[in-house]
Protein backbone atom coordinates (compact mmCIF):
# COMPACT_ATOMS: atom_id res chain seq x y z
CA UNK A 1 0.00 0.00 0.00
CA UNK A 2 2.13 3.22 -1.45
CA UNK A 3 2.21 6.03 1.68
CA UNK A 4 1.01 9.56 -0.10
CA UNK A 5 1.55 12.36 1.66
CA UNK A 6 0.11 15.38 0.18
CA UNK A 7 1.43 18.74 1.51
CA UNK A 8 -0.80 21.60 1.02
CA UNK A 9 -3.71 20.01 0.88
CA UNK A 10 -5.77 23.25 2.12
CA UNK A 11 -5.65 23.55 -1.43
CA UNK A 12 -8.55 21.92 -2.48
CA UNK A 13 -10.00 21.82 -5.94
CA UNK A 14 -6.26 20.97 -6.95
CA UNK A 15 -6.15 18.14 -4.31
CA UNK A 16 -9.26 16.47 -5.25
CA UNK A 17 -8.36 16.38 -8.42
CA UNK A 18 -4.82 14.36 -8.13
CA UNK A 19 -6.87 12.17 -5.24
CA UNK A 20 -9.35 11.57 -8.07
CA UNK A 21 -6.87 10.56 -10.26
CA UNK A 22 -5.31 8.50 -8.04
CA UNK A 23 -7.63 6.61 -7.27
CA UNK A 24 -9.11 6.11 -10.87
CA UNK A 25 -5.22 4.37 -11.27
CA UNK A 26 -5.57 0.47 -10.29
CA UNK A 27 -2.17 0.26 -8.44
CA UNK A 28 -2.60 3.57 -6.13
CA UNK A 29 -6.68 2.73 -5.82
CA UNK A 30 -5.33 0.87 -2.19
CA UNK A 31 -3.26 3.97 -1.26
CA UNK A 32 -2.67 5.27 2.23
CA UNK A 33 -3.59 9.17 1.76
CA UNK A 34 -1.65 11.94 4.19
CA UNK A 35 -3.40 15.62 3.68
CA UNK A 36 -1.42 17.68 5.81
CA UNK A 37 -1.75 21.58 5.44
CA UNK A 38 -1.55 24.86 8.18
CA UNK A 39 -5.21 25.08 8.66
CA UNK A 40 -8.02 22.72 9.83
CA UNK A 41 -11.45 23.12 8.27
CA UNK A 42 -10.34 23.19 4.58
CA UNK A 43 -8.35 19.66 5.55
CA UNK A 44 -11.40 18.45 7.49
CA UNK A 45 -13.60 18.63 4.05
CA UNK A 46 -10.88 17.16 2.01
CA UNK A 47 -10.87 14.07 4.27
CA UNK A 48 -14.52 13.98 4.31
CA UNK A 49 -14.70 13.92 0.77
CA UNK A 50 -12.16 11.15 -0.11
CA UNK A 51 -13.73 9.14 2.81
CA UNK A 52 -16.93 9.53 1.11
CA UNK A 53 -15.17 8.55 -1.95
CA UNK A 54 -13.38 5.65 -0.63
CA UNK A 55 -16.96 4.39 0.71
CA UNK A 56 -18.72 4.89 -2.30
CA UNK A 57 -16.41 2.63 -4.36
CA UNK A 58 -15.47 -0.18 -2.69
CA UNK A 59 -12.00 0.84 -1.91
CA UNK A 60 -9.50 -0.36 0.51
CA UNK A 61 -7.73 3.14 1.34
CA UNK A 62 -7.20 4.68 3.98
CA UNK A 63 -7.07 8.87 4.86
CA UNK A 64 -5.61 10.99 7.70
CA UNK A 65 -4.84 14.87 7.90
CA UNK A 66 -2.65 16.38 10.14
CA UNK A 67 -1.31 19.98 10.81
CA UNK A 68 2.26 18.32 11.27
CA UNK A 69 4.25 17.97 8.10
CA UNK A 70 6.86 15.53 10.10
CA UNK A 71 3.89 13.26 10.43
CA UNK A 72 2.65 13.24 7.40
CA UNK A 73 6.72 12.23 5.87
CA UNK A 74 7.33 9.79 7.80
CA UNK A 75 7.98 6.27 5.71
CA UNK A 76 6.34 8.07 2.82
CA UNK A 77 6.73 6.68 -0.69
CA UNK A 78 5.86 9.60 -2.18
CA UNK A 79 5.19 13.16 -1.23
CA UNK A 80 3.08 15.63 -3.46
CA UNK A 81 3.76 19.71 -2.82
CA UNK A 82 0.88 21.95 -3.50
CA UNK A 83 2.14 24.43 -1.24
CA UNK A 84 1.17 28.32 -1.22
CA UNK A 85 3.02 30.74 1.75
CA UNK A 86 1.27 33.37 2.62
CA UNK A 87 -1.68 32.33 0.75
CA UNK A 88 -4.04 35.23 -1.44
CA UNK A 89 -3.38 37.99 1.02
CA UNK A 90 0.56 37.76 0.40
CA UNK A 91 -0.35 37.29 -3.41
CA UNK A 92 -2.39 40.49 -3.47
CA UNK A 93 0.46 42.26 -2.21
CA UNK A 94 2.98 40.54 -4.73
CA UNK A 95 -0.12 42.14 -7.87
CA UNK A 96 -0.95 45.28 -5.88
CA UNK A 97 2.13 46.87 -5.07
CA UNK A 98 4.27 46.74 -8.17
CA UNK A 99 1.01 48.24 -9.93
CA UNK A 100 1.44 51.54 -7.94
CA UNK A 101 4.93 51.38 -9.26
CA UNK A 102 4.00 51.20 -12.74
CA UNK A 103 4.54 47.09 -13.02
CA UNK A 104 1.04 45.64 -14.51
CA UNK A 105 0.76 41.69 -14.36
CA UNK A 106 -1.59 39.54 -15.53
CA UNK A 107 -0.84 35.95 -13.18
CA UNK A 108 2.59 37.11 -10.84
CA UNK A 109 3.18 33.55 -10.01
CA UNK A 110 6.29 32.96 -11.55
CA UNK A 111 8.34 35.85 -13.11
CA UNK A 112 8.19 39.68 -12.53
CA UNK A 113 7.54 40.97 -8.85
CA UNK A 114 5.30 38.82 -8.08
CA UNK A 115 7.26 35.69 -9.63
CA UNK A 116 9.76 37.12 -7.39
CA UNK A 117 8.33 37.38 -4.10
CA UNK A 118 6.35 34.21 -4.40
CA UNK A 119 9.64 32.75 -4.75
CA UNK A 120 11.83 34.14 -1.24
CA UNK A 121 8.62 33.07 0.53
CA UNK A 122 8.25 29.51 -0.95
CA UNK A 123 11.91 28.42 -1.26
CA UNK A 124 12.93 28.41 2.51
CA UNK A 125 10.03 26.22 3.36
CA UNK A 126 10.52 23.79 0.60
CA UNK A 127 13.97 23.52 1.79
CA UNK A 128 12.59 22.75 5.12
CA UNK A 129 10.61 20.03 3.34
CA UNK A 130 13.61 18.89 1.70
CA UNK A 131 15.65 17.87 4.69
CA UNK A 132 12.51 16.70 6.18
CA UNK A 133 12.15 14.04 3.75
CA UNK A 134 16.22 13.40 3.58
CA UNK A 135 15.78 12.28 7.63
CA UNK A 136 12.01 10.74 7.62
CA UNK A 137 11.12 9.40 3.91
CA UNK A 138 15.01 9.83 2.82
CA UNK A 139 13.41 7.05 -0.59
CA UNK A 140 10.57 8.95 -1.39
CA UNK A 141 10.20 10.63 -4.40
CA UNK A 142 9.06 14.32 -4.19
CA UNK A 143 6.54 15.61 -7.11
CA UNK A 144 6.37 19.35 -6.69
CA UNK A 145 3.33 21.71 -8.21
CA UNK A 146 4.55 24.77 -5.92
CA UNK A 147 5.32 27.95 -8.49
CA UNK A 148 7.27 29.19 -9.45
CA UNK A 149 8.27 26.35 -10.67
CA UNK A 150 11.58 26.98 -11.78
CA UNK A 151 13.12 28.87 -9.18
CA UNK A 152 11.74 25.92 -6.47
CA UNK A 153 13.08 23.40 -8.38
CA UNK A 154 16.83 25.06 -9.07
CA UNK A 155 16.74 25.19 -5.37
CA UNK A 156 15.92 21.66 -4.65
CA UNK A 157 18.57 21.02 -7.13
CA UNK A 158 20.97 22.17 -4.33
CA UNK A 159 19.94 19.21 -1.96
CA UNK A 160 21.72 16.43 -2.62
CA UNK A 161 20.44 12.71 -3.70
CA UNK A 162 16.75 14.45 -3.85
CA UNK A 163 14.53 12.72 -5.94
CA UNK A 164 12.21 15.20 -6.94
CA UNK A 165 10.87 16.58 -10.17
CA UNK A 166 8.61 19.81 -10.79
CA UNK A 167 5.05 18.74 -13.08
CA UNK A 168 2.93 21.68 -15.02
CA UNK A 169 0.24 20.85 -17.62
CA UNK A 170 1.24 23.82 -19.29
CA UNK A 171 2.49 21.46 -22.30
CA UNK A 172 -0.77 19.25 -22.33
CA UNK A 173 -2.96 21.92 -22.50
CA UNK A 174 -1.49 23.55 -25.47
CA UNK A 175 -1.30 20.23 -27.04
CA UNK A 176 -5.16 20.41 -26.70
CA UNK A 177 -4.72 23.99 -28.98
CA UNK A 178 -2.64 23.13 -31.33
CA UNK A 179 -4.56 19.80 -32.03
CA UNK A 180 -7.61 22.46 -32.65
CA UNK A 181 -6.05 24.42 -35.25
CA UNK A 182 -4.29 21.94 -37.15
CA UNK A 183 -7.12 19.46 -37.20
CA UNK A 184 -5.02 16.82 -35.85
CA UNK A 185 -6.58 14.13 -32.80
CA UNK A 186 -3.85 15.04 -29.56
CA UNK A 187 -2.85 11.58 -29.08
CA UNK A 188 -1.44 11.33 -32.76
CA UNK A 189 0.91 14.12 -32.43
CA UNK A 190 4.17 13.39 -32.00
CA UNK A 191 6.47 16.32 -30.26
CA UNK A 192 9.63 17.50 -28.50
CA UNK A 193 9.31 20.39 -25.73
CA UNK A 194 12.32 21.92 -24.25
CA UNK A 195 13.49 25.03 -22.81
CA UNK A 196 12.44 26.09 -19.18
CA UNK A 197 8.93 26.07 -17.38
CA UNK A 198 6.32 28.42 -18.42
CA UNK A 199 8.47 29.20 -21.01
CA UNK A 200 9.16 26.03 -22.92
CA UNK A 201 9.25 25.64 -26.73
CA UNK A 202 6.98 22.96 -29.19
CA UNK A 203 10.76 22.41 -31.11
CA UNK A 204 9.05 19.89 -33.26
CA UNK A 205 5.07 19.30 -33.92
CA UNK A 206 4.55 16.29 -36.68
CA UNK A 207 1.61 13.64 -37.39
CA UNK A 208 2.87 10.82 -39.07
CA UNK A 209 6.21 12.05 -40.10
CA UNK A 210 5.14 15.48 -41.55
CA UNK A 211 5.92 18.56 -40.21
CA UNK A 212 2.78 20.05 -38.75
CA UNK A 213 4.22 23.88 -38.11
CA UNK A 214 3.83 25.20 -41.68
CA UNK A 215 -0.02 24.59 -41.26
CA UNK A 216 0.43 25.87 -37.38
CA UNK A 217 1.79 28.90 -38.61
CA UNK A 218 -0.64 29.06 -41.35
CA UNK A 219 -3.49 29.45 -39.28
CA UNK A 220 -1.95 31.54 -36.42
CA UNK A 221 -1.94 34.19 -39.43
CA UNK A 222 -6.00 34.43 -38.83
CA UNK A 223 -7.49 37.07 -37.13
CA UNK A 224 -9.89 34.23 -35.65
CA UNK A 225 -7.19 31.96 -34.27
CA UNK A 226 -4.41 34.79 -34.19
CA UNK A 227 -6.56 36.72 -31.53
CA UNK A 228 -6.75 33.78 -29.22
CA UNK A 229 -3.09 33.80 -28.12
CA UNK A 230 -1.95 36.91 -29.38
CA UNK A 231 1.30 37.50 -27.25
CA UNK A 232 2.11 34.01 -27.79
CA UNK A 233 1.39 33.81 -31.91
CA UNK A 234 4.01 37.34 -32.21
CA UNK A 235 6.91 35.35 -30.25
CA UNK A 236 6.34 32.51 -32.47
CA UNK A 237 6.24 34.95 -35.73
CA UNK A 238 9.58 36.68 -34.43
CA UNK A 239 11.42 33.64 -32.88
CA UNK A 240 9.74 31.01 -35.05
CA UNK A 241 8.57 28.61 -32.51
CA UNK A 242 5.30 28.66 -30.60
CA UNK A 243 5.84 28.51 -26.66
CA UNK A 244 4.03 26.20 -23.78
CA UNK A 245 2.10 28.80 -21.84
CA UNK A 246 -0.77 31.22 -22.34
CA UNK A 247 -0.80 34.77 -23.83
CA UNK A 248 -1.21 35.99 -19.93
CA UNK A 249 1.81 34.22 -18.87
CA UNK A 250 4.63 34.90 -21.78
CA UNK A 251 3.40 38.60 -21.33
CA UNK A 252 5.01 39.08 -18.46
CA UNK A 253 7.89 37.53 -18.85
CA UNK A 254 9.23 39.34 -22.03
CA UNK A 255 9.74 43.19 -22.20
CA UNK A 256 7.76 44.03 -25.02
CA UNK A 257 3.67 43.64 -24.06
CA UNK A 258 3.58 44.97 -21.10
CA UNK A 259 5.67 48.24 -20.52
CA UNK A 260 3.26 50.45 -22.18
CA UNK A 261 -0.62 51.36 -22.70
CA UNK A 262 -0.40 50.60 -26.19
CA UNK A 263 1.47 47.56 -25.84
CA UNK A 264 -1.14 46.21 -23.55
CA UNK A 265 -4.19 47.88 -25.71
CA UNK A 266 -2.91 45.74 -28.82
CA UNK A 267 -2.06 42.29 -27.08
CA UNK A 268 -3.41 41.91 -23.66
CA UNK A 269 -6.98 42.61 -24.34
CA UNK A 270 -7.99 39.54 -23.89
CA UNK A 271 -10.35 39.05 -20.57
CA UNK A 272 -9.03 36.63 -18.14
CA UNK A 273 -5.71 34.67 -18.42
CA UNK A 274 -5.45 36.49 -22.35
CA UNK A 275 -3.88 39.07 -20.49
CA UNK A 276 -5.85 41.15 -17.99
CA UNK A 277 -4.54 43.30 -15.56
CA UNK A 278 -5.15 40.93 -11.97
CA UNK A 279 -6.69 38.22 -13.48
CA UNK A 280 -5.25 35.64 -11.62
CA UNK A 281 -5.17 37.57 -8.83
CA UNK A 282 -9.28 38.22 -9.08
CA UNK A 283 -9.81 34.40 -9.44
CA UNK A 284 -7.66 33.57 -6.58
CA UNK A 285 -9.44 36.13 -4.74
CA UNK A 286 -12.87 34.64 -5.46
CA UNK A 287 -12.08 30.59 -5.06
CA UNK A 288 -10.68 31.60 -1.31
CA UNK A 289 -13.96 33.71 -0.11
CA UNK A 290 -15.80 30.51 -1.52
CA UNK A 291 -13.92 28.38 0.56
CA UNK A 292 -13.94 30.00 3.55
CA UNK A 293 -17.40 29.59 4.27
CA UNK A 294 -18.51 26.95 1.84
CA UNK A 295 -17.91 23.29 1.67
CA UNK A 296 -17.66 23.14 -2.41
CA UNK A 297 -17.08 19.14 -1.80
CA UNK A 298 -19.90 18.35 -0.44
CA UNK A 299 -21.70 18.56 -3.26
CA UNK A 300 -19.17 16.66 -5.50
CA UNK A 301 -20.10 13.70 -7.08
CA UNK A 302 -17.88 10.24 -5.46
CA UNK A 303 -17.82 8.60 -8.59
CA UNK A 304 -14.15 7.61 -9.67
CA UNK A 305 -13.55 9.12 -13.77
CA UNK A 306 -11.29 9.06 -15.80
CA UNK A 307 -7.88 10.63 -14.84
CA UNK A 308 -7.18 14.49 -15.62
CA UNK A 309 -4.30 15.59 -17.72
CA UNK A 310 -2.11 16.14 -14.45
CA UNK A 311 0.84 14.31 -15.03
CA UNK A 312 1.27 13.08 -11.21
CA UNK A 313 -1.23 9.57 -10.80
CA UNK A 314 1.01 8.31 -14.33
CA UNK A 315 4.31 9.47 -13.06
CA UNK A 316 3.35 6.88 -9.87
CA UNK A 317 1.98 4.18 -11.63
CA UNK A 318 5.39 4.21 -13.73
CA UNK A 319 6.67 4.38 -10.43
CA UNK A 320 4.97 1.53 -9.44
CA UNK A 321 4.58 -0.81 -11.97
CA UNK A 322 7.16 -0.16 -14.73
CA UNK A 323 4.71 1.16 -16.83
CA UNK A 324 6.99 3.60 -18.90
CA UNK A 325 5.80 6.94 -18.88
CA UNK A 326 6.69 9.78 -20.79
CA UNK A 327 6.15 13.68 -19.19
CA UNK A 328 7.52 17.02 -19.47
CA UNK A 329 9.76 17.25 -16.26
CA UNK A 330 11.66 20.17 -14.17
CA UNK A 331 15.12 19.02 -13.16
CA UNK A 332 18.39 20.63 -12.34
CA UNK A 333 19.71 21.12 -16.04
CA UNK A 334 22.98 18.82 -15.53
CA UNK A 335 23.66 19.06 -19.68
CA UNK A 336 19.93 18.26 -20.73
CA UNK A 337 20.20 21.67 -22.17
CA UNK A 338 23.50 22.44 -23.47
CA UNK A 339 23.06 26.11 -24.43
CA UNK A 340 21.30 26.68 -20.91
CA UNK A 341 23.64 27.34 -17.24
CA UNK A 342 24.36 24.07 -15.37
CA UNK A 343 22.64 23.46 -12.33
CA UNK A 344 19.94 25.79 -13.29
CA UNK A 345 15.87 24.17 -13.80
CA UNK A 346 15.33 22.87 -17.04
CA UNK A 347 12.30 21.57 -18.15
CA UNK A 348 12.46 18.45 -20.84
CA UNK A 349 11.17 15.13 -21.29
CA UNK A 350 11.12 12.13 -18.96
CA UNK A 351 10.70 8.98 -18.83
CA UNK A 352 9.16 7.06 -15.53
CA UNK A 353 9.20 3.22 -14.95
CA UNK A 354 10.26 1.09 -12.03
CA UNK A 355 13.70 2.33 -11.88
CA UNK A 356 12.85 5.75 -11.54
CA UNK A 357 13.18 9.15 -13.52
CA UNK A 358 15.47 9.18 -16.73
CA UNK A 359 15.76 13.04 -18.18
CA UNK A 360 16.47 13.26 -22.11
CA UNK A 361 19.17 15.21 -23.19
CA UNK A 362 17.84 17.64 -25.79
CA UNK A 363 21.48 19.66 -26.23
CA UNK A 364 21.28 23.26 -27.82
CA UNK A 365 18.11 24.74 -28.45
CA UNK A 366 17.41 27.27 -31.24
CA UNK A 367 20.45 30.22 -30.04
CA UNK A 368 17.17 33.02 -29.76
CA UNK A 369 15.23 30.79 -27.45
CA UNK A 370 18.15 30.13 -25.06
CA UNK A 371 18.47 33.59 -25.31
CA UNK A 372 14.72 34.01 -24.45
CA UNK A 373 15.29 31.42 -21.70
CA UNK A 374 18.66 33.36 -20.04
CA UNK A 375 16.52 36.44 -19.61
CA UNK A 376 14.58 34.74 -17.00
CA UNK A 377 17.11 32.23 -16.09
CA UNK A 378 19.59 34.99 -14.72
CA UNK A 379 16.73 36.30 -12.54
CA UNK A 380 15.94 33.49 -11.22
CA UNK A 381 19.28 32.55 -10.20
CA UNK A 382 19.53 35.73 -8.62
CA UNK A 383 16.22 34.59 -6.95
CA UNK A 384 17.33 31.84 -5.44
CA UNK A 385 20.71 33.12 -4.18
CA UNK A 386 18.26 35.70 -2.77
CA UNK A 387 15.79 33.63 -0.53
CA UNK A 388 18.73 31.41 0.38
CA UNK A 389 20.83 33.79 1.96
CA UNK A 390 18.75 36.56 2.97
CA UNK A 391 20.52 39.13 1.11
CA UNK A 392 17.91 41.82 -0.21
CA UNK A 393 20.60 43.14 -2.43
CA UNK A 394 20.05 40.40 -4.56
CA UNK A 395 16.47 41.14 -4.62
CA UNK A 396 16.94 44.46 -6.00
CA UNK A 397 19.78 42.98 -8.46
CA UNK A 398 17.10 39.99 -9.64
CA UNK A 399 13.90 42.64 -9.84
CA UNK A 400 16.09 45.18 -12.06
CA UNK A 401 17.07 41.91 -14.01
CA UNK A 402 13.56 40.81 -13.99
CA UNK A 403 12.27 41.68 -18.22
CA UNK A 404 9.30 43.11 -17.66
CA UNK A 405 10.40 45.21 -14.46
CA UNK A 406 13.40 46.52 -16.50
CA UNK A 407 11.40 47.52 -19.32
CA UNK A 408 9.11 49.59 -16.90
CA UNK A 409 11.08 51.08 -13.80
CA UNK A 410 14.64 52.89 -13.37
CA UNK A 411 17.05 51.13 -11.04
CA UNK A 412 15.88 53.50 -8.50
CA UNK A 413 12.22 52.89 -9.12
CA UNK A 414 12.94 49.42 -8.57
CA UNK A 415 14.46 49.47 -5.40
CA UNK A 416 12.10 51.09 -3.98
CA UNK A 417 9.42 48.82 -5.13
CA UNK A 418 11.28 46.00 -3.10
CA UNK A 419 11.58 47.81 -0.24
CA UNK A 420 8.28 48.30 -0.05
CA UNK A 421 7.59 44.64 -1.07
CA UNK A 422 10.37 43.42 1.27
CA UNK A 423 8.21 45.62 4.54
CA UNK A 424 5.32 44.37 3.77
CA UNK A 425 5.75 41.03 3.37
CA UNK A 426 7.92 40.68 6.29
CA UNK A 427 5.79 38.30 8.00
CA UNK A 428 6.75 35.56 5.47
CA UNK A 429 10.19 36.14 5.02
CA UNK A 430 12.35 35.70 8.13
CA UNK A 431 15.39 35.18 6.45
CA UNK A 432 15.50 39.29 5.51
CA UNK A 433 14.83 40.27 9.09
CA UNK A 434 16.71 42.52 10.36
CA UNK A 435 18.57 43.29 7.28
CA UNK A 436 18.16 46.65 4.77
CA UNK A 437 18.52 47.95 2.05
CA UNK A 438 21.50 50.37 0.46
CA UNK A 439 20.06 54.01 0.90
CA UNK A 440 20.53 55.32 -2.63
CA UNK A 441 18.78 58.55 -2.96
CA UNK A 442 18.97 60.46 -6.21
CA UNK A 443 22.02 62.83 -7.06
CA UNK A 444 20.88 66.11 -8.41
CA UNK A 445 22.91 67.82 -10.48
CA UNK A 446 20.82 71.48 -10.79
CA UNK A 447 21.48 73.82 -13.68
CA UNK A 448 25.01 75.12 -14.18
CA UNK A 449 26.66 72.19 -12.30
CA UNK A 450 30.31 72.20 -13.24
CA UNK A 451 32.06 68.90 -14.94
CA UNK A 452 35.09 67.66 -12.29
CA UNK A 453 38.23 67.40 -14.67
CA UNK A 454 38.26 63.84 -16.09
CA UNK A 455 42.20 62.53 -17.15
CA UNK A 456 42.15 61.51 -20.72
CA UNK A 457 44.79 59.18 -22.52
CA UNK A 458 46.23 61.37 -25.40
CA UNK A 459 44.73 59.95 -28.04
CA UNK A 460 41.54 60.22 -26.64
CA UNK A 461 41.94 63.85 -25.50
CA UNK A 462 43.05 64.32 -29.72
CA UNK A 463 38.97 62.75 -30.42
CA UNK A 464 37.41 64.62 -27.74
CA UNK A 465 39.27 67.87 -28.79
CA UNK A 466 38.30 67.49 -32.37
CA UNK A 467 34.72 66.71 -31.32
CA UNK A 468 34.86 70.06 -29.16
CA UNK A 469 35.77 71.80 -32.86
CA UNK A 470 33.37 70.86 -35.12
CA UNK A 471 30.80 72.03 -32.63
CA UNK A 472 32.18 75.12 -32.71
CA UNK A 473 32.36 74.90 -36.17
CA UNK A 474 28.90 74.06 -36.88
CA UNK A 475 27.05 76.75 -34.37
């Protein structure tokens, strides 16, 4: 009977759904279910539910919850992070506070600002987890669905002999779009994704042996499917290939859709996840005040059906049984991606079976999509240093790094921003406390201000004093 601990199971319609799946998979159906989170009621209807579940169908599993995450670990097989510090209240702050500084952001999860602060808060307590699991589950594999994605993941990189791997259905689901507009069933595409998570790249699309991007392409020219994904169609037109996440997503983590009104009046028009200011912010927002009051499982339906497109109940049965699987993973990038840093988090294909998780090395990606990739790959490195040491100098140095912050803020503007970020998030980030910031105030040079005499080489002095002449020559 495999020993499941989920952690963060407050979160709920995400929980039921992985419980749902596992069960619907024959050899986890007899499963020994942990739901640990901080808080009570939300874990109380969880357990009621899969009870209820359990019941319903005849199964032989068993449930507990628990506030303790050492209890939950302990002999686990497997341990599933669903994690969220702080909760909506710290993610307003991460959406509402670069807005007054002139950052807008559609999701903040796991680039810009709010990619940024999700991250300090998150990492320190999956390390915690992480050396948890090395003294009470030290087999177990960990499969994480904490964002942002990358940034967690390069950190559990650091731990060593961690089995872990970071899952997103951002791949899957744009499977399910692409099938759409090239008239092609999902399952009969054959593909190879690489690059990073959230910002991964379809490198080949064929059906049967033909190449299915010319017709891709074809049809992205269409106002009707262009206007769909418009953020994500352009980088495709520009770059040439068409990237794993939505038009609300790649928006922020590029410079170009986002920095100005008419930037965001041309491409982020789209309601909801298409690019609107908040959005996931507003949905967040209205799930939680559901679920504070409401049990929304009570009313769910016990019947096992057929799994979801999360990757997590396959990667287990593989696990399991040797059923070979075959997922988009997020690994520390040890050569999978040649043209990408070592030890950063790469996202590429794996394969699952008995003996465990076997990466594919993909080598160099196209030289503009690395390049793509290093723009957020050097911020989130600076990230990580960040929420591992406490240094809030490298929180300024990864937010002025950060694309879409750079394309909107001065240094200056920028530090201030985290300042404010870093004070008012305080409560979830120990490892800053009692540290500040540089005091950099501006410099003003007022009218008339004198130049201080600046040494030149010879030669140079010859180019600066001709420059000085044909100014004077030409007033």
């Amino acid at each position: 009977m495999p020993k499941i601990a989920l952690i963060g199971a407050g979160s709920i319609v995400f929980c039921k759904t992985l419980f749902l799946d596992m069960v619907a998979t024959p050899a986890l159906r007899n499963s020994e279910f942990r739901f640990m989170s901080r808080t009570l009621p939300k874990l109380e209807r969880m357990k009621k539910f899969a009870d209820r579940v359990i019941q319903d169908n005849g199964l032989n599993s068993t449930t507990m919850i628990t506030l303790d995450r050492r209890e939950a670990l302990k002999d686990a097989d497997y341990v599933i992070a669903m994690l969220q510090v702080g909760g909506v209240d710290a993610f307003q702050l991460d959406c509402e506070i670069p807005m007054k500084h002139g950052v807008d952001q559609c999701i903040g999860d796991t680039l810009g600002p709010g990619g940024l602060f999700r991250a300090l808060r998150t990492i320190p307590v999956m390390m915690d987890l992480a050396r948890d699991m090395e003294e009470l589950c030290p087999n177990a594999y960990l499969l994480n669905y904490v964002n942002p994605m990358a940034s967690v993941c390069w950190a559990m990189g650091k731990v060593p002999g961690l089995k872990y791997v970071g899952l997103c259905h951002g791949v899957q689901t744009t499977l399910d779009l692409i099938s759409g507009y090239v008239g092609v069933p999902k399952t009969e595409i054959d593909y190879l994704a690489a690059g990073i998570n959230h910002m991964g790249w379809f490198l080949k699309m064929e059906h049967r042996g033909k190449d299915l991007y010319p017709l891709f392409k074809e049809k992205c020219e269409l106002p009707e499917y262009y206007i769909n994904e418009k953020v994500r169609i352009e980088v495709m037109r520009h770059f040439g290939y068409f990237m794993t996440e939505s038009t609300g997503h790649l928006s922020e983590y590029v410079p170009w859709f986002r920095s100005s009104k008419d930037a965001l009046a041309r491409y982020c028009d789209e309601p909801a996840f298409g690019g609107e200011t908040g959005a996931y912010l507003k949905w967040c927002r209205l799930i939680a005040d559901k679920l504070e009051n409401t049990d929304m499982l009570a009313q769910e339906p016990s019947s096992i059906r057929p799994r979801s497109v999360e990757y997590c109940s396959y990667i287990l049965e593989a696990l399991e049984t040797g059923r070979i699987f075959k997922f988009q993973g997020n690994l520390r990038n040890d050569g999978y991606i040649s043209n990408l840093p070592d030890g950063c988090c790469a996202e590429v294909p794996v394969f699952a079976d008995r003996l465990g998780l076997h990466p594919v090395r993909v080598g160099a990606l196209p030289p503009q999509l690395a390049a793509l990739n290093q723009s957020n790959v050097t911020a989130q490195g600076l990230t990580v240093e960040a929420a591992l040491t406490g240094d809030p100098e490298l929180v300024v140095a990864a937010a002025a790094l950060d694309p879409l912050t750079s394309a909107c803020l001065t240094l200056k503007q920028a530090r201030d921003m985290v300042a404010e970020m870093l004070e008012a998030e305080k409560q979830w980030l120990p490892q800053f406390a009692g540290k500040t910031l540089r005091p950099t105030p501006h410099i003003e040079t007022p009218p008339g201000t004198g130049h201080a005499p600046v040494p030149l080489d010879p030669a140079l002095a010859v180019v600066h004093r001709f420059g000085e002449l044909a100014e004077k020559a030409s007033g």
